[in-house]
N, C-alpha and C. Protein backbone atom coordinates (compact mmCIF):
# COMPACT_ATOMS: atom_id res chain seq x y z
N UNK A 1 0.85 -1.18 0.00
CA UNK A 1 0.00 0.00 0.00
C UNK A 1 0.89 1.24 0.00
N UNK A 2 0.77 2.37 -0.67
CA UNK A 2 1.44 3.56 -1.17
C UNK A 2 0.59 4.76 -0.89
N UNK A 3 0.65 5.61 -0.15
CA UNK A 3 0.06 7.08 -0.32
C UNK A 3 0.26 7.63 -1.70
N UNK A 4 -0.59 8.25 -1.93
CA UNK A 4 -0.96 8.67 -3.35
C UNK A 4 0.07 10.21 -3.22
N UNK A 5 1.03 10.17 -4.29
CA UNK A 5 1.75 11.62 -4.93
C UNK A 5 1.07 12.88 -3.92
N UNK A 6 -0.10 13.03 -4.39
CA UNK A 6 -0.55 14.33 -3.74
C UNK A 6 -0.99 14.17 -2.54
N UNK A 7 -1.03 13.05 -1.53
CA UNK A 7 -1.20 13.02 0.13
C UNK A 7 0.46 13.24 0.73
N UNK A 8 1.12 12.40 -0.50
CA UNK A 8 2.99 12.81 -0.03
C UNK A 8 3.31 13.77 -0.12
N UNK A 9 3.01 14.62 -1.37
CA UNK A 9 3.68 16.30 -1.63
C UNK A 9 2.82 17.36 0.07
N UNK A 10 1.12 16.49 0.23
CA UNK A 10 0.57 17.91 1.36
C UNK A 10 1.22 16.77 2.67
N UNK A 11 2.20 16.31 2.67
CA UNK A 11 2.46 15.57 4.47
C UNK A 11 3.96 16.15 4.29
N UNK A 12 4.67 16.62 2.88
CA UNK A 12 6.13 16.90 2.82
C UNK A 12 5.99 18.94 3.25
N UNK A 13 4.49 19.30 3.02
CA UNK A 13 4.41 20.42 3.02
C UNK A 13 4.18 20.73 4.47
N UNK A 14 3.52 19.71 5.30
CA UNK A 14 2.79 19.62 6.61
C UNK A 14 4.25 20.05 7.47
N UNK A 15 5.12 19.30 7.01
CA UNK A 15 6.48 19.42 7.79
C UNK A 15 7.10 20.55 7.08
N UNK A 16 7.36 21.20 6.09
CA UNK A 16 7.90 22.07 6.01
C UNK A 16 7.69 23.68 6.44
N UNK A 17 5.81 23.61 6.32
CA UNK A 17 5.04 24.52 6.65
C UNK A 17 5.18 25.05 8.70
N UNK A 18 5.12 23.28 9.18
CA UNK A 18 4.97 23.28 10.45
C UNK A 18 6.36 23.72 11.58
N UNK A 19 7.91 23.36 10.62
CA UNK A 19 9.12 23.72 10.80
C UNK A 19 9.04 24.82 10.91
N UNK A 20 8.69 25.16 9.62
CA UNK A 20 8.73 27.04 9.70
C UNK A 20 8.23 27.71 10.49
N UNK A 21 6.68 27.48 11.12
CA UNK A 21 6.39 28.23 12.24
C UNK A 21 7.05 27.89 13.86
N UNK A 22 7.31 26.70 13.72
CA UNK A 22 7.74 26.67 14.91
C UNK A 22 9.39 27.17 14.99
N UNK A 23 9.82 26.64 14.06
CA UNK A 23 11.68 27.76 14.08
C UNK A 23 11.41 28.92 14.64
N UNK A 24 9.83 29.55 13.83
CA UNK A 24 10.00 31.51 13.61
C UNK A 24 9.46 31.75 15.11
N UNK A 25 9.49 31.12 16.20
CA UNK A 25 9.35 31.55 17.65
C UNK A 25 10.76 31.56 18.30
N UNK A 26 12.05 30.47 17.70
CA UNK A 26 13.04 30.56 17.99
C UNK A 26 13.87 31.48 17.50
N UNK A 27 13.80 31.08 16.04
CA UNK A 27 14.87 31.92 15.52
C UNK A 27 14.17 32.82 14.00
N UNK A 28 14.91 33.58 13.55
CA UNK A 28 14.01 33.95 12.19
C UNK A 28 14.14 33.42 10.74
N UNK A 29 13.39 32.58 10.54
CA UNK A 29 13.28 31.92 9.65
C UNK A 29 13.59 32.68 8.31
N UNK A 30 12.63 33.65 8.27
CA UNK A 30 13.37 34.77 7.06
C UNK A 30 14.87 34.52 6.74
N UNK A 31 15.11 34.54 7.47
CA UNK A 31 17.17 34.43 7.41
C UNK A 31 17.46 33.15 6.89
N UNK A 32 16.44 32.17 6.79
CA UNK A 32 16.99 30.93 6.45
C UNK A 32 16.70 30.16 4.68
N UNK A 33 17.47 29.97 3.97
CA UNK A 33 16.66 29.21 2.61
C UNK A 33 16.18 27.75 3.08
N UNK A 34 15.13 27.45 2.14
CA UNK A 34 14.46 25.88 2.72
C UNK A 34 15.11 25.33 1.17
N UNK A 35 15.18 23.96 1.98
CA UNK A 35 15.73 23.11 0.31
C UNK A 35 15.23 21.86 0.66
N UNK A 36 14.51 21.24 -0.26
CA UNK A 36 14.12 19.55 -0.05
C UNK A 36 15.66 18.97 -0.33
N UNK A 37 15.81 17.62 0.43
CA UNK A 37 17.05 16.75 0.90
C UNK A 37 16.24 15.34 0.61
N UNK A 38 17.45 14.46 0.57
CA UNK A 38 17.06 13.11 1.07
C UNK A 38 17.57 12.71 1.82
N UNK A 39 17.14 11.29 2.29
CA UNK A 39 18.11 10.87 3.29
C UNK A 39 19.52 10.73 3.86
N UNK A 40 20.03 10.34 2.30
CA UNK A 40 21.72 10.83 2.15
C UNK A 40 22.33 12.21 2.90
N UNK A 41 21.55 13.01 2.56
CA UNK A 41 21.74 14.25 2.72
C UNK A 41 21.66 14.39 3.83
N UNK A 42 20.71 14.09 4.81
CA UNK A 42 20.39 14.00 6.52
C UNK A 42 21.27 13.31 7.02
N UNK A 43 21.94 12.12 6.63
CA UNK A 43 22.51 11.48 7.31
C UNK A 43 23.94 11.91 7.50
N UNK A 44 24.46 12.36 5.94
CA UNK A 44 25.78 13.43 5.98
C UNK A 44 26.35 14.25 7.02
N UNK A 45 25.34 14.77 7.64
CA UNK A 45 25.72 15.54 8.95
C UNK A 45 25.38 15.02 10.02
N UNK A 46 26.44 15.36 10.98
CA UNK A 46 25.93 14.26 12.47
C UNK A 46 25.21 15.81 13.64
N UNK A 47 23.72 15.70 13.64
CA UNK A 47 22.63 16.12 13.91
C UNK A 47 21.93 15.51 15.02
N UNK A 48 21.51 16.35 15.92
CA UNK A 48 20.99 16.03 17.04
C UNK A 48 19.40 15.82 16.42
N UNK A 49 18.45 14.77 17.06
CA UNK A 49 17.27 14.90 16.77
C UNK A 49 15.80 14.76 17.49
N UNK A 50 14.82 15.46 17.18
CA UNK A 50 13.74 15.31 18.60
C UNK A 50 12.84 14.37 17.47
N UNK A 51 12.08 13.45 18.42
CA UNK A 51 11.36 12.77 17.56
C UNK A 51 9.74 13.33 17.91
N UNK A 52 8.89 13.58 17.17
CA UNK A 52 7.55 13.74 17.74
C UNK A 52 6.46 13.07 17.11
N UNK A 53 5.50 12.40 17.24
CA UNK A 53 4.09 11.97 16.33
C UNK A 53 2.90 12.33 16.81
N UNK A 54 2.15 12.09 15.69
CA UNK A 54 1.34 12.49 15.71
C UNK A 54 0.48 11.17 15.12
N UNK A 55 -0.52 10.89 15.76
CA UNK A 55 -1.18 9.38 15.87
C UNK A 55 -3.07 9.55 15.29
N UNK A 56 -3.36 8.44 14.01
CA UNK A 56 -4.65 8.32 14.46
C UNK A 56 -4.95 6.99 14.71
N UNK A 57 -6.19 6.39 14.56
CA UNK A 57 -6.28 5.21 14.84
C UNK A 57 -6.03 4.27 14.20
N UNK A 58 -5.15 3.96 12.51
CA UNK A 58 -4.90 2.84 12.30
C UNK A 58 -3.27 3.88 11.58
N UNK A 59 -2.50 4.67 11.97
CA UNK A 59 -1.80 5.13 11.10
C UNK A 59 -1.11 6.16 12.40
N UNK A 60 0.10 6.53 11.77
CA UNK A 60 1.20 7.25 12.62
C UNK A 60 2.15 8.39 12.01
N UNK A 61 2.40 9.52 12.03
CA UNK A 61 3.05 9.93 11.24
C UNK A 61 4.27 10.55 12.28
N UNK A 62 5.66 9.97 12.25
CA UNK A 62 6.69 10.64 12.89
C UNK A 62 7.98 12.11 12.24
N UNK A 63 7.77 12.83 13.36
CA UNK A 63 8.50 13.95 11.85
C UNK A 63 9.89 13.87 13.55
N UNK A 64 10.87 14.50 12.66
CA UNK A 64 12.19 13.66 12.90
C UNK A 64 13.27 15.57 13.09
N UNK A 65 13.08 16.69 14.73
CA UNK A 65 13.96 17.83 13.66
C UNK A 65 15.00 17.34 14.17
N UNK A 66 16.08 17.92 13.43
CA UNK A 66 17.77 17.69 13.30
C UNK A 66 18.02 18.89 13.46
N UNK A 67 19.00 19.04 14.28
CA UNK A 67 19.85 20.33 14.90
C UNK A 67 21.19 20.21 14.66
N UNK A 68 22.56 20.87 14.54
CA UNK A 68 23.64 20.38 14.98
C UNK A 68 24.08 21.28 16.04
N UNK A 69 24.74 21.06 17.35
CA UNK A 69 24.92 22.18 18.12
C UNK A 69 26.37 22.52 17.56
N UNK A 70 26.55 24.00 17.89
CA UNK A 70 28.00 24.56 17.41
C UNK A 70 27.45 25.34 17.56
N UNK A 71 28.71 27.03 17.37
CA UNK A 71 28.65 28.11 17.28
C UNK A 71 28.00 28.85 16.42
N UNK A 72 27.93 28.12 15.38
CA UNK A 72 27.21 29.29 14.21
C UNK A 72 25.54 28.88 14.94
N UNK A 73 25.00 27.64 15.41
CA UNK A 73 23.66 27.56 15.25
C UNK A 73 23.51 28.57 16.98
N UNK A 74 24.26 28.49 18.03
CA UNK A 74 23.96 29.09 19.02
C UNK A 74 23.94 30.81 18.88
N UNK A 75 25.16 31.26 17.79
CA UNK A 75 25.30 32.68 17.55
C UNK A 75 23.74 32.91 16.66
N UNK A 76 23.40 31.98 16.08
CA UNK A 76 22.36 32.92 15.31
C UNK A 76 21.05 32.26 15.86
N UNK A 77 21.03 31.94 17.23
CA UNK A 77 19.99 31.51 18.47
C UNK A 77 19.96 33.03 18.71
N UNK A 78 21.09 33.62 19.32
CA UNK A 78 21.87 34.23 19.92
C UNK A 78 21.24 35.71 19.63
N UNK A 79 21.60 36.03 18.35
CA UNK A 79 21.67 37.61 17.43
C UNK A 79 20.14 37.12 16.92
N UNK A 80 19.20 36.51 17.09
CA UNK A 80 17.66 36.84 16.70
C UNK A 80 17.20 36.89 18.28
N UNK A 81 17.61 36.01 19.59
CA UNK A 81 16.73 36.18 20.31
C UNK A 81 17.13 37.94 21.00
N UNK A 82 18.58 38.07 20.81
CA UNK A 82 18.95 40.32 20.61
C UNK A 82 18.10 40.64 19.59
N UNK A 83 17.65 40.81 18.55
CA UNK A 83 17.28 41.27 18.02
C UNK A 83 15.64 41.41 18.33
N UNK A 84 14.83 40.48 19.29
CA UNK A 84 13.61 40.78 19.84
C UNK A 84 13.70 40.65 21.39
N UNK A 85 14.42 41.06 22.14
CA UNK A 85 14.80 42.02 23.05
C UNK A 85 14.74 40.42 24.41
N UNK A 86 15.12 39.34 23.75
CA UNK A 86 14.95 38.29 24.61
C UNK A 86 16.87 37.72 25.49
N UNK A 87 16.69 37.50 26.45
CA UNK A 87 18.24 37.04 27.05
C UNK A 87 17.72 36.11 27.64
N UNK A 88 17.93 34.69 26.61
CA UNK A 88 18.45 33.50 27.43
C UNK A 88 19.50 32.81 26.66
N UNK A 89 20.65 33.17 27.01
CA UNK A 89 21.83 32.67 26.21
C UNK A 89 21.68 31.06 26.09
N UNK A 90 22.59 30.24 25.63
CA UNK A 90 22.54 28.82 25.27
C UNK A 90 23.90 28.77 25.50
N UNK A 91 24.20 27.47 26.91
CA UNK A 91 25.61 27.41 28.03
C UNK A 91 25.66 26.39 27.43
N UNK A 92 24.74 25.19 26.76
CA UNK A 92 25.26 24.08 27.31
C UNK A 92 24.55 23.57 26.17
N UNK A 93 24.70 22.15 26.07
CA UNK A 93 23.56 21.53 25.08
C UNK A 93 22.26 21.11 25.86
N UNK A 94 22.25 21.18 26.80
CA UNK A 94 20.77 21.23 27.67
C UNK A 94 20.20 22.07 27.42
N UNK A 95 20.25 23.13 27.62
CA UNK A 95 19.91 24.03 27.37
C UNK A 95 19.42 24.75 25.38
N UNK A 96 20.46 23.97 24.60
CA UNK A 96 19.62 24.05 23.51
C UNK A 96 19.10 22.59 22.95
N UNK A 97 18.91 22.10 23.51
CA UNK A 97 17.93 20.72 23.44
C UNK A 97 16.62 20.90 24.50
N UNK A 98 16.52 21.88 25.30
CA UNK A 98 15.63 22.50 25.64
C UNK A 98 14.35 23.55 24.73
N UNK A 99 15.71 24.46 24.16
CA UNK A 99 15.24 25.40 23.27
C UNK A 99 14.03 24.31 21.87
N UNK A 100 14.84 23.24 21.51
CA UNK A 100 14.40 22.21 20.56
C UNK A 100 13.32 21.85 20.72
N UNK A 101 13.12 21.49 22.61
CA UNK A 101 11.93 20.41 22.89
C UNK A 101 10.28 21.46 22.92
N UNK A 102 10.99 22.42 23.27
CA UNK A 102 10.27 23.86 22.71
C UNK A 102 9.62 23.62 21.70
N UNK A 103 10.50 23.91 20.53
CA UNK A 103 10.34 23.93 19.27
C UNK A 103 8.91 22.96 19.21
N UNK A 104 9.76 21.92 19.23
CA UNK A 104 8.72 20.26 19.39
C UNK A 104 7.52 20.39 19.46
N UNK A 105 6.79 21.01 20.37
CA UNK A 105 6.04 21.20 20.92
C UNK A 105 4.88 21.91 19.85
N UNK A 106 5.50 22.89 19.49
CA UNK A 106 5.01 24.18 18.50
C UNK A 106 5.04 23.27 17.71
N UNK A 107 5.84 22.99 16.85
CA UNK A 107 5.18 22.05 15.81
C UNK A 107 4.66 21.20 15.50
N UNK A 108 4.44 20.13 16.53
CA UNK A 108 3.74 18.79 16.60
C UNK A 108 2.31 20.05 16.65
N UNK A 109 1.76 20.66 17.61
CA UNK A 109 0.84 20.94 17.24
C UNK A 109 0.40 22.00 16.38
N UNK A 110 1.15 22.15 15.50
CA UNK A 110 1.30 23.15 14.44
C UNK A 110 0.55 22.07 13.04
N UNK A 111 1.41 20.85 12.99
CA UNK A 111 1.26 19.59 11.86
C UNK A 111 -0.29 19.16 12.91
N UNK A 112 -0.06 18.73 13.78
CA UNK A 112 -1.98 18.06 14.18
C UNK A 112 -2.78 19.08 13.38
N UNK A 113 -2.78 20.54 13.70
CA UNK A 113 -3.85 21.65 13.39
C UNK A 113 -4.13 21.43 11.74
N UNK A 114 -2.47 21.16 11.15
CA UNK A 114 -2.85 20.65 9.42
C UNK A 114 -3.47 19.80 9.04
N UNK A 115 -3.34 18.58 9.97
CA UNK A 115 -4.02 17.05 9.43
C UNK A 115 -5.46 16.66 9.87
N UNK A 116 -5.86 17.60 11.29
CA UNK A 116 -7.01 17.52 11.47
C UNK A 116 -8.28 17.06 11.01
N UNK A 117 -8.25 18.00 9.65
CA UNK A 117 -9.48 18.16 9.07
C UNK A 117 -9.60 16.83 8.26
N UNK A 118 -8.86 16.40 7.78
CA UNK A 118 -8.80 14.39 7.04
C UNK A 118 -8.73 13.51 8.19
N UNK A 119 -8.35 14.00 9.38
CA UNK A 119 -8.23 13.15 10.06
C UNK A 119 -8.63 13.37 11.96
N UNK A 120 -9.86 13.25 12.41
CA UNK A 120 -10.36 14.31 13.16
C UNK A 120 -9.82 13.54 14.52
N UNK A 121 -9.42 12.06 14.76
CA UNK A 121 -9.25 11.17 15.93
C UNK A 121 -7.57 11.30 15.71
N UNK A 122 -6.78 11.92 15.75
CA UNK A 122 -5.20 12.26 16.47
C UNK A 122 -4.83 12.93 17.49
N UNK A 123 -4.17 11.97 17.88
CA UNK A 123 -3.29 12.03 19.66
C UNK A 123 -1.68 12.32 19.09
N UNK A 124 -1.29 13.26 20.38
CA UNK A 124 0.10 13.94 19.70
C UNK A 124 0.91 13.69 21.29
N UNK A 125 2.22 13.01 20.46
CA UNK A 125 3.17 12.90 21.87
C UNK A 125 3.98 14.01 21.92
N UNK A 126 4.91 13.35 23.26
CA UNK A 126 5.67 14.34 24.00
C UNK A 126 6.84 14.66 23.38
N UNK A 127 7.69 15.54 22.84
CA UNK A 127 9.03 15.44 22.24
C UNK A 127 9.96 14.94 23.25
N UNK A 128 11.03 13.99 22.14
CA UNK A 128 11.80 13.38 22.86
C UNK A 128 12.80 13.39 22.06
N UNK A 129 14.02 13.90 22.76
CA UNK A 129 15.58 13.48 22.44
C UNK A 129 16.04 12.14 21.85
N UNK A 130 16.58 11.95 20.80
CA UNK A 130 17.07 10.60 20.47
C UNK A 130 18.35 10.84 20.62
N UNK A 131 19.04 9.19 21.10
CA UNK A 131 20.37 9.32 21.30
C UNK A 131 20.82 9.01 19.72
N UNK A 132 22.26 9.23 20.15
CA UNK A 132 23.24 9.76 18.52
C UNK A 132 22.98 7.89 17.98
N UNK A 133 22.80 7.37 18.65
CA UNK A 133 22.87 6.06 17.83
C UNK A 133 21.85 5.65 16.97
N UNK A 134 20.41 6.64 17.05
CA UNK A 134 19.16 5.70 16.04
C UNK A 134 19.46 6.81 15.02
N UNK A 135 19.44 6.03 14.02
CA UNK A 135 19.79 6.92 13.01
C UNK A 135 18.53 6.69 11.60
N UNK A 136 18.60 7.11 10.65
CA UNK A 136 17.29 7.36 9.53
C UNK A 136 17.08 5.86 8.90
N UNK A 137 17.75 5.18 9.40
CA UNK A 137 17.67 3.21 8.75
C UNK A 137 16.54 2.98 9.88
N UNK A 138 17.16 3.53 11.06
CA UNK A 138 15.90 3.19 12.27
C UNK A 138 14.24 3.29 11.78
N UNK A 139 14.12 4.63 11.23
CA UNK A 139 12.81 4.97 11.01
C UNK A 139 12.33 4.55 9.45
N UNK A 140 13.15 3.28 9.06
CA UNK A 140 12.08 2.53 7.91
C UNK A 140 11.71 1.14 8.33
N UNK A 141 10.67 0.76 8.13
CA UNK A 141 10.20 -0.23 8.31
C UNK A 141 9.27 -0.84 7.34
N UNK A 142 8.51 -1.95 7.82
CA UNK A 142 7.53 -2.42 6.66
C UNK A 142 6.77 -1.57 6.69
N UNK A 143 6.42 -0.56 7.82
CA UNK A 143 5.00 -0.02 7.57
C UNK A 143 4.95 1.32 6.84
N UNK A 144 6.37 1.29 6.47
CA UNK A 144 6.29 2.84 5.95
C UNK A 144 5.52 3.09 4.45
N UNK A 145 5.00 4.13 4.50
CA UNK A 145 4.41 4.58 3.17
C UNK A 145 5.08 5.33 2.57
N UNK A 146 5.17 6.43 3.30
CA UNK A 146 6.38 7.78 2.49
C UNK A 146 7.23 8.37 3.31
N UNK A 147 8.06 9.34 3.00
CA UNK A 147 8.72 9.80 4.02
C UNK A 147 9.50 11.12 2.86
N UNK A 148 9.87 11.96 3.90
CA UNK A 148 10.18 13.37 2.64
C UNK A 148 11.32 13.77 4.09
N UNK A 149 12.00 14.95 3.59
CA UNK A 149 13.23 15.68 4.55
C UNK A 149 12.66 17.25 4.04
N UNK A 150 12.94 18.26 4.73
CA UNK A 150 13.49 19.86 4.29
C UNK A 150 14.97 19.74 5.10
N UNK A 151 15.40 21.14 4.58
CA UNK A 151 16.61 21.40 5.40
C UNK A 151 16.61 23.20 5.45
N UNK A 152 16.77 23.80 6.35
CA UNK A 152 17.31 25.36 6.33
C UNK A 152 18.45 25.25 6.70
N UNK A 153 18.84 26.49 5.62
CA UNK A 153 20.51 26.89 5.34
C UNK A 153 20.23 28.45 5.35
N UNK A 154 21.55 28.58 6.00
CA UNK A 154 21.89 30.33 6.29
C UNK A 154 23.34 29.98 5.30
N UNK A 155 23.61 31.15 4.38
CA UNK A 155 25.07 31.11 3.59
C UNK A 155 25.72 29.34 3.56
N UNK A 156 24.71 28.63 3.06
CA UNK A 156 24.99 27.43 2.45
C UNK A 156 25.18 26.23 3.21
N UNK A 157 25.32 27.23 5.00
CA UNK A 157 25.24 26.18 6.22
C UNK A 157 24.08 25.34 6.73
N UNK A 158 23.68 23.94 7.27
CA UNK A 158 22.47 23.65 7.51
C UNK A 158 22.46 24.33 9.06
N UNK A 159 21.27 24.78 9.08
CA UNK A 159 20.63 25.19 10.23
C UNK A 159 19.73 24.31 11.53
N UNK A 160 19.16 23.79 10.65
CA UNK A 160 18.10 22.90 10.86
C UNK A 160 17.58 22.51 10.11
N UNK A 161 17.10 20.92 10.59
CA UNK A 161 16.17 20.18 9.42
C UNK A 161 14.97 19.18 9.70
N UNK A 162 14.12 19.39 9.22
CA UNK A 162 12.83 18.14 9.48
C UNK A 162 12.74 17.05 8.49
N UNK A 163 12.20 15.67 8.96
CA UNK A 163 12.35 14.74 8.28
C UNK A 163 10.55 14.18 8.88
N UNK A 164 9.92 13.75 8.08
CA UNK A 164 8.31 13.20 7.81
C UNK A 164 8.40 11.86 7.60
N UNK A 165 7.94 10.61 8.30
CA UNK A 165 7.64 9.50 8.28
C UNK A 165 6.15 8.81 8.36
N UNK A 166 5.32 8.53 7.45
CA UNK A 166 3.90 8.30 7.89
C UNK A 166 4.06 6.69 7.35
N UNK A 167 3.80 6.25 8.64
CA UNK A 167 3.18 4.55 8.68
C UNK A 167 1.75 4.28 8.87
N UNK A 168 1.48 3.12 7.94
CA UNK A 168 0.35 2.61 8.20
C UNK A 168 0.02 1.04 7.03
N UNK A 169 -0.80 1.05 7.64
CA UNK A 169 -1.15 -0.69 7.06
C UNK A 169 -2.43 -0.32 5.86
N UNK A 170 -3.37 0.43 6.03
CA UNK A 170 -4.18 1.01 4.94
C UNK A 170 -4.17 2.05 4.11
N UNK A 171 -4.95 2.57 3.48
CA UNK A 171 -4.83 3.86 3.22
C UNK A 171 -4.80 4.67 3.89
N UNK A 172 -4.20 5.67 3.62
CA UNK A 172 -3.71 7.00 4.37
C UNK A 172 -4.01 8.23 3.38
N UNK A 173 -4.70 9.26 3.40
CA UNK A 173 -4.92 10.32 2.09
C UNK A 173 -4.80 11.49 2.62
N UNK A 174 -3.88 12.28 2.67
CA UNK A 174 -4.11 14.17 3.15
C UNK A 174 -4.49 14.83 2.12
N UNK A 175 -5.44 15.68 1.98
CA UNK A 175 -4.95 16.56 0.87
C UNK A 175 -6.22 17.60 0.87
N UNK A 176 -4.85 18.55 1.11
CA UNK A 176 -4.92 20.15 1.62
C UNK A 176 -4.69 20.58 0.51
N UNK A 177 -5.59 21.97 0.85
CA UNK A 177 -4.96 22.96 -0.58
C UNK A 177 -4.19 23.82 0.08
N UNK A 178 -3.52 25.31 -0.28
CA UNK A 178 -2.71 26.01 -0.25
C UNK A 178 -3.17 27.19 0.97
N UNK A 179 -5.04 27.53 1.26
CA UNK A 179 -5.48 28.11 2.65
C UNK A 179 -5.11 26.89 3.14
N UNK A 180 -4.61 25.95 3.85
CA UNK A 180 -4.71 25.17 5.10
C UNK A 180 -3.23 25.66 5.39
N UNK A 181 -2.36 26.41 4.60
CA UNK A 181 -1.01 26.63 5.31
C UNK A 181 -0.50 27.89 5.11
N UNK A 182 -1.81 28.76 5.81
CA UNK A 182 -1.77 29.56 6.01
C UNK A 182 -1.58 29.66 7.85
N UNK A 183 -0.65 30.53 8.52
CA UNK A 183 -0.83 30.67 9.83
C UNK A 183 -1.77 31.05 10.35
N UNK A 184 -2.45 30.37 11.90
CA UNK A 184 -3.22 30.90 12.14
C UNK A 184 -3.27 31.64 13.61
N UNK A 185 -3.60 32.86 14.03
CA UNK A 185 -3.34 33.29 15.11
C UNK A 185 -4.18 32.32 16.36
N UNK A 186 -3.15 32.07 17.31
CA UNK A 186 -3.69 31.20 18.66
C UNK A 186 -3.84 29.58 18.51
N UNK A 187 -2.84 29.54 17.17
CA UNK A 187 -3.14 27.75 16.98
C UNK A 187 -1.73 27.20 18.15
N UNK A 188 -1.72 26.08 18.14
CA UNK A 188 -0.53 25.58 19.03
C UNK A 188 -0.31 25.57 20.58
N UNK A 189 -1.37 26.48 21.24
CA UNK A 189 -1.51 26.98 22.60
C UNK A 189 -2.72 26.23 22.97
N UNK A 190 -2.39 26.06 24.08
CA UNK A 190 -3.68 25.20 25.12
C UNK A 190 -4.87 26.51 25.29
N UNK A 191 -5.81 25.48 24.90
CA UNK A 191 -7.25 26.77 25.35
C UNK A 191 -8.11 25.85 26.38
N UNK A 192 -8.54 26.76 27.40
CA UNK A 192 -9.33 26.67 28.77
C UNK A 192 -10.67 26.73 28.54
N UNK A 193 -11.26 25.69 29.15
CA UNK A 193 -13.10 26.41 28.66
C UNK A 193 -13.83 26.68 30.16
């Protein structure tokens, strides 16, 4: 069983769309070019990664971000969170695997808010750190259907990157048009009734 071209191109968009908003709370995305990758390409760099899914009842979709810590990604943590008048420097890699699990968060429910509407019964987990040893062989299996990468680059460097995995045993179909990825004010935040 295969997801159809156009449920793969709106689940490759779900993650690229959903990256982007959640980066643009960390850092400014503006500053960054997006480029589709493959796996080769992900695996090339040794990248920290949070895993998050997003679940319905016969199907799973895991999106995969990749960080690398160093200086250029902490300086330009660094000179956007100065530039909107924020001071919490980044000491340690706790601290930006913190910043990440953040991230996580924002975008897992950034991608639920996209898939919703095809799919109204999804449960969304907790972000979690993977150690350096599971690597992108980990996340194929029999059940996979598709799977897509982005990557942001500042002056040709990767910045960050998301990687999309949707399993399932039946059909699986997304398909969004071009209003569903549009931002929406107050999505991603817990509401009280």
């Amino acid at each position: 069983m295969a997801v159809s071209s156009r449920s793969q191109d709106c689940f490759i968009k779900v993650l690229s769309h959903s990256l982007r908003v959640a980066a643009d709370d960390i850092i400014s995305t503006a500053l960054l070019n997006e480029t589709a990758v493959n796996d080769d390409d992900i695996k090339a760099g040794s990248m920290s990664r949070i895993m998050l899914t997003i679940a319905g009842i016969d199907f799973r979709v895991s999106f995969l971000l990749h960080y690398r810590d160093g200086d250029q990604l902490r300086q330009f943590i660094k000179n956007t969170s100065s530039e909107e008048g924020s001071s919490s420097p980044i000491t340690d890699k706790e601290t930006l695997d913190a910043y990440f699990l953040e991230m996580g968060n924002r975008f897992c429910g950034e991608a639920k808010r996209l898939c919703y509407e095809s799919f109204d019964h999804l449960g969304m987990s907790t972000p979690c750190v993977l150690s350096a040893t599971t690597t992108i062989e980990d996340m194929h299996n029999e059940d996979l259907q598709c799977q897509g990468h982005v990557r942001f680059e500042s002056a040709g460097t990767a910045i960050l990157a998301g990687s999309v995995f949707v399993y399932g045993k039946g059909n699986i179909e997304l398909d969004l048009d071009e209003s569903h990825f549009v931002e929406q004010e107050g999505t991603g935040e817990l509401e009280f009734f």
